[in-house]
Protein backbone atom coordinates (compact mmCIF):
# COMPACT_ATOMS: atom_id res chain seq x y z
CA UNK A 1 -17.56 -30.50 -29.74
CA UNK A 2 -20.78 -32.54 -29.37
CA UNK A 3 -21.87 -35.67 -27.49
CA UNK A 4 -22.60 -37.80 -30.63
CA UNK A 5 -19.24 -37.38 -32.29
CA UNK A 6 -17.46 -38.74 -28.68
CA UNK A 7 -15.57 -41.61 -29.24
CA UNK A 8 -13.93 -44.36 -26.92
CA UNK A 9 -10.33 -44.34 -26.19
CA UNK A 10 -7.97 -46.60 -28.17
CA UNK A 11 -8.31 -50.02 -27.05
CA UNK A 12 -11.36 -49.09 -24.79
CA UNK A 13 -13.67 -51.63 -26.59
CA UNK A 14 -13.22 -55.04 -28.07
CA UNK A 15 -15.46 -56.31 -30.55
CA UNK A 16 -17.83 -58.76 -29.56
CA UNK A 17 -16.80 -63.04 -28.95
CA UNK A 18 -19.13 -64.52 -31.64
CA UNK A 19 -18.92 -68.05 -30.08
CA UNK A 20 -20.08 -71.20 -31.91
CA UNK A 21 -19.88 -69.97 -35.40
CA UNK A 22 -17.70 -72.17 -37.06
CA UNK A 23 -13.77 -73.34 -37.28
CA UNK A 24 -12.51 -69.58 -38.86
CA UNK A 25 -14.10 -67.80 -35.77
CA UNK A 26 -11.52 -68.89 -33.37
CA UNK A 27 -14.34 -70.21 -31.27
CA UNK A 28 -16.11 -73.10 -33.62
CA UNK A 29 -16.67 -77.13 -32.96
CA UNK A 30 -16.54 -77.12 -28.76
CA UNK A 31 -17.29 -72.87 -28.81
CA UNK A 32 -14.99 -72.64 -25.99
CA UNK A 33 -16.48 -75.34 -23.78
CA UNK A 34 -13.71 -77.61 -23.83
CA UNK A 35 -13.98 -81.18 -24.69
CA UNK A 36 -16.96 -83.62 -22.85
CA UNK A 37 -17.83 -83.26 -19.48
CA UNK A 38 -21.27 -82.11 -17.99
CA UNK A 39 -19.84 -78.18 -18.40
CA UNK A 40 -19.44 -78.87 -21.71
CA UNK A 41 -22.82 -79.83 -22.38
CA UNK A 42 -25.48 -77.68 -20.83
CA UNK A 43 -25.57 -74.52 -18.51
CA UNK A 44 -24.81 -75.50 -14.80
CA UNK A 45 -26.46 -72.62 -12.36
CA UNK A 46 -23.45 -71.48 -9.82
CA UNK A 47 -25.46 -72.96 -7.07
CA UNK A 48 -25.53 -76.63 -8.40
CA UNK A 49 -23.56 -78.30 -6.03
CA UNK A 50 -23.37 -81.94 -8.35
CA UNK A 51 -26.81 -83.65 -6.98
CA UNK A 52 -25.36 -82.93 -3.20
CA UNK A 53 -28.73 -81.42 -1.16
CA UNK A 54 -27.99 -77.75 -1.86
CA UNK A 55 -26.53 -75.24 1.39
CA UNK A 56 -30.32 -73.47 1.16
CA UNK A 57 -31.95 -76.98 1.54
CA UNK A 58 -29.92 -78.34 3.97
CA UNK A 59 -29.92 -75.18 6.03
CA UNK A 60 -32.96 -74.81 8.66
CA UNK A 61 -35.39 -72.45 7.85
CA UNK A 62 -35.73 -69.38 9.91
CA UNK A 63 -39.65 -68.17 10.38
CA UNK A 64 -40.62 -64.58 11.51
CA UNK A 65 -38.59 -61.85 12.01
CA UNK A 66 -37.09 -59.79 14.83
CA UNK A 67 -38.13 -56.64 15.61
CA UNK A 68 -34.76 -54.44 15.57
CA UNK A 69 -36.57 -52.50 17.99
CA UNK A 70 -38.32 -54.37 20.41
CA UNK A 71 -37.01 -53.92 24.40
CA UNK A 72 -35.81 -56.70 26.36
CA UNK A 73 -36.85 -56.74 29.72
CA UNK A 74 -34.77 -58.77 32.25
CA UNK A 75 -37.33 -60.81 34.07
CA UNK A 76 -37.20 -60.40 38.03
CA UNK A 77 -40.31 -62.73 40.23
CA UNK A 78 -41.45 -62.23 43.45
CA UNK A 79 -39.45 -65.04 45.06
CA UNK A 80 -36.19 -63.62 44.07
CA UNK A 81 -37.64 -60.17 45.75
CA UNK A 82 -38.20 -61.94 48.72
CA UNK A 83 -35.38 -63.78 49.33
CA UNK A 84 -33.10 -61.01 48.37
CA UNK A 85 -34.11 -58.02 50.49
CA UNK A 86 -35.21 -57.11 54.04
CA UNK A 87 -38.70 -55.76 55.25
CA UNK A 88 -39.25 -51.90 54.18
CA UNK A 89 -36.52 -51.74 51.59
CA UNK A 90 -36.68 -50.17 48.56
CA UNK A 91 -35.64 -52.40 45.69
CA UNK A 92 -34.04 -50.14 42.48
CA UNK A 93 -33.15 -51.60 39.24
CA UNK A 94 -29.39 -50.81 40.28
CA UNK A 95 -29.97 -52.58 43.50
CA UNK A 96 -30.93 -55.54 41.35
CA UNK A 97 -27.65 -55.30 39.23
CA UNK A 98 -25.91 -55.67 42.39
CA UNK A 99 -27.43 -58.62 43.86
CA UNK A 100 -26.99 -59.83 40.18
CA UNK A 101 -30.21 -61.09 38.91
CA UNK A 102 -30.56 -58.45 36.47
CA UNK A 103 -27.75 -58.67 33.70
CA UNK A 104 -26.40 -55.31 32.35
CA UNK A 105 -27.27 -55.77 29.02
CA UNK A 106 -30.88 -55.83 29.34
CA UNK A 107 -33.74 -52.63 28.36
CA UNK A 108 -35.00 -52.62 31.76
CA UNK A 109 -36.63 -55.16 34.48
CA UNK A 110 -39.91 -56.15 34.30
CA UNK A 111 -41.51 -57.82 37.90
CA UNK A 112 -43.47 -61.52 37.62
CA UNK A 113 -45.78 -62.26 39.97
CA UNK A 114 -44.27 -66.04 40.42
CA UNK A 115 -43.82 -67.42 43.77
CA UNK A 116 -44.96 -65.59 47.50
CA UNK A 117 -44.08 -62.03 48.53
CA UNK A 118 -44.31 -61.72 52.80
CA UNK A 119 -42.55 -58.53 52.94
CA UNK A 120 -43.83 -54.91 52.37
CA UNK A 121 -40.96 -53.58 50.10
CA UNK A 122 -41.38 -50.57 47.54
CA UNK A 123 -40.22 -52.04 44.11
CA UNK A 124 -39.21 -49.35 41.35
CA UNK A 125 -38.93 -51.05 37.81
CA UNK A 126 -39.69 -50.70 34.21
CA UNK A 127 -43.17 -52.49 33.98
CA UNK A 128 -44.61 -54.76 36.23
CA UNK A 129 -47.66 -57.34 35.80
CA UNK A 130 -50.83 -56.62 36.98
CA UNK A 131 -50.86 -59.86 39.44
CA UNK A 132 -47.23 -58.25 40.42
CA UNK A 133 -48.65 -55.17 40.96
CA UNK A 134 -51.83 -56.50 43.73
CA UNK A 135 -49.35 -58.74 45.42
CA UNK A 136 -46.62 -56.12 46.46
CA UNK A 137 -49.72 -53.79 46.93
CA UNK A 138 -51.85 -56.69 49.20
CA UNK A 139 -48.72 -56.27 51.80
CA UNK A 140 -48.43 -52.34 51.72
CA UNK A 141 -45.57 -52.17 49.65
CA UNK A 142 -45.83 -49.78 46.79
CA UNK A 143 -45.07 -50.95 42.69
CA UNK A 144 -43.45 -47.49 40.86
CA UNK A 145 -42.98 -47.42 37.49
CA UNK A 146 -39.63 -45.64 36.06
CA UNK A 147 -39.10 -44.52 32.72
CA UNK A 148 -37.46 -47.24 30.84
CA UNK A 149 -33.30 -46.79 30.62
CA UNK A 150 -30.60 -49.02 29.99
CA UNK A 151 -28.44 -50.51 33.04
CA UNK A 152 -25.05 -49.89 33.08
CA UNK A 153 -22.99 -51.85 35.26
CA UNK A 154 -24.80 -50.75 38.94
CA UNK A 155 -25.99 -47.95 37.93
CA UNK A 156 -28.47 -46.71 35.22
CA UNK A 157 -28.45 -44.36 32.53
CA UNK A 158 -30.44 -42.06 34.74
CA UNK A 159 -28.44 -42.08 37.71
């Protein structure tokens, strides 16, 4: 037994269509076109949607890319820190799920410096910006970063 004398099963192969080669071929005159029509007279690409605007023209197109691993930070200012909590409280990211600024299905909570803090609070989140940072600290309160974790309906992953 050998490789080269292997041969195909019986009626594993057909012999090749040999299309446009006259009436005794079986597949002369319209070579198995049909009669008229655009089909029957040149090669249509599958795409060709009859002069219509093709789907890939019509469609908008979508620049960039997005990163499958970038974080997304649910955004919490200072205004919504002060009109939320009291004087000397500390403000947790699972505090902030419960006053429901901070939607579950965020990375973490970052803390804006827009709008007026008046109260000295200590505010633990994920990142903070700088301008955040110098207001909470310009009233005594105290900014503490946390490692980053996913919230989970009032509490975090940590908890």
């Amino acid at each position: 037994m050998a490789l080269h004398k292997f041969n195909p099963g019986k009626g594993g192969t057909r012999p090749k269509r040999r299309i446009g080669r006259g009436i005794g071929s079986g597949m002369g005159k319209t070579a198995t076109r049909g009669s008229k029509g655009q089909q029957a007279r040149r090669q249509i690409h599958p795409n060709f949607e009859g002069g219509q605007t093709p789907i890939q023209r019509r469609a908008p197109v979508k620049k960039g890319f997005r990163n499958i691993n970038a974080k997304e930070f649910a955004i919490v200012n200072l205004d919504d820190l002060q009109n939320l909590f009291e004087d000397g409280a500390e403000v947790t990211v699972a505090e902030l799920y419960k006053t429901g600024i901070v939607s579950a299905h965020k990375d973490g909570v970052k803390v804006l410096a827009f709008g007026t803090l008046e109260k000295k609070l200590i505010v633990k989140a994920q990142k903070f910006s700088k301008t955040a940072v110098e207001a909470i600290e310009a009233k005594g309160g105290q900014a503490l970063v946390v490692p980053l974790e996913k919230v989970k309906k009032g509490k975090t992953e940590a908890e």
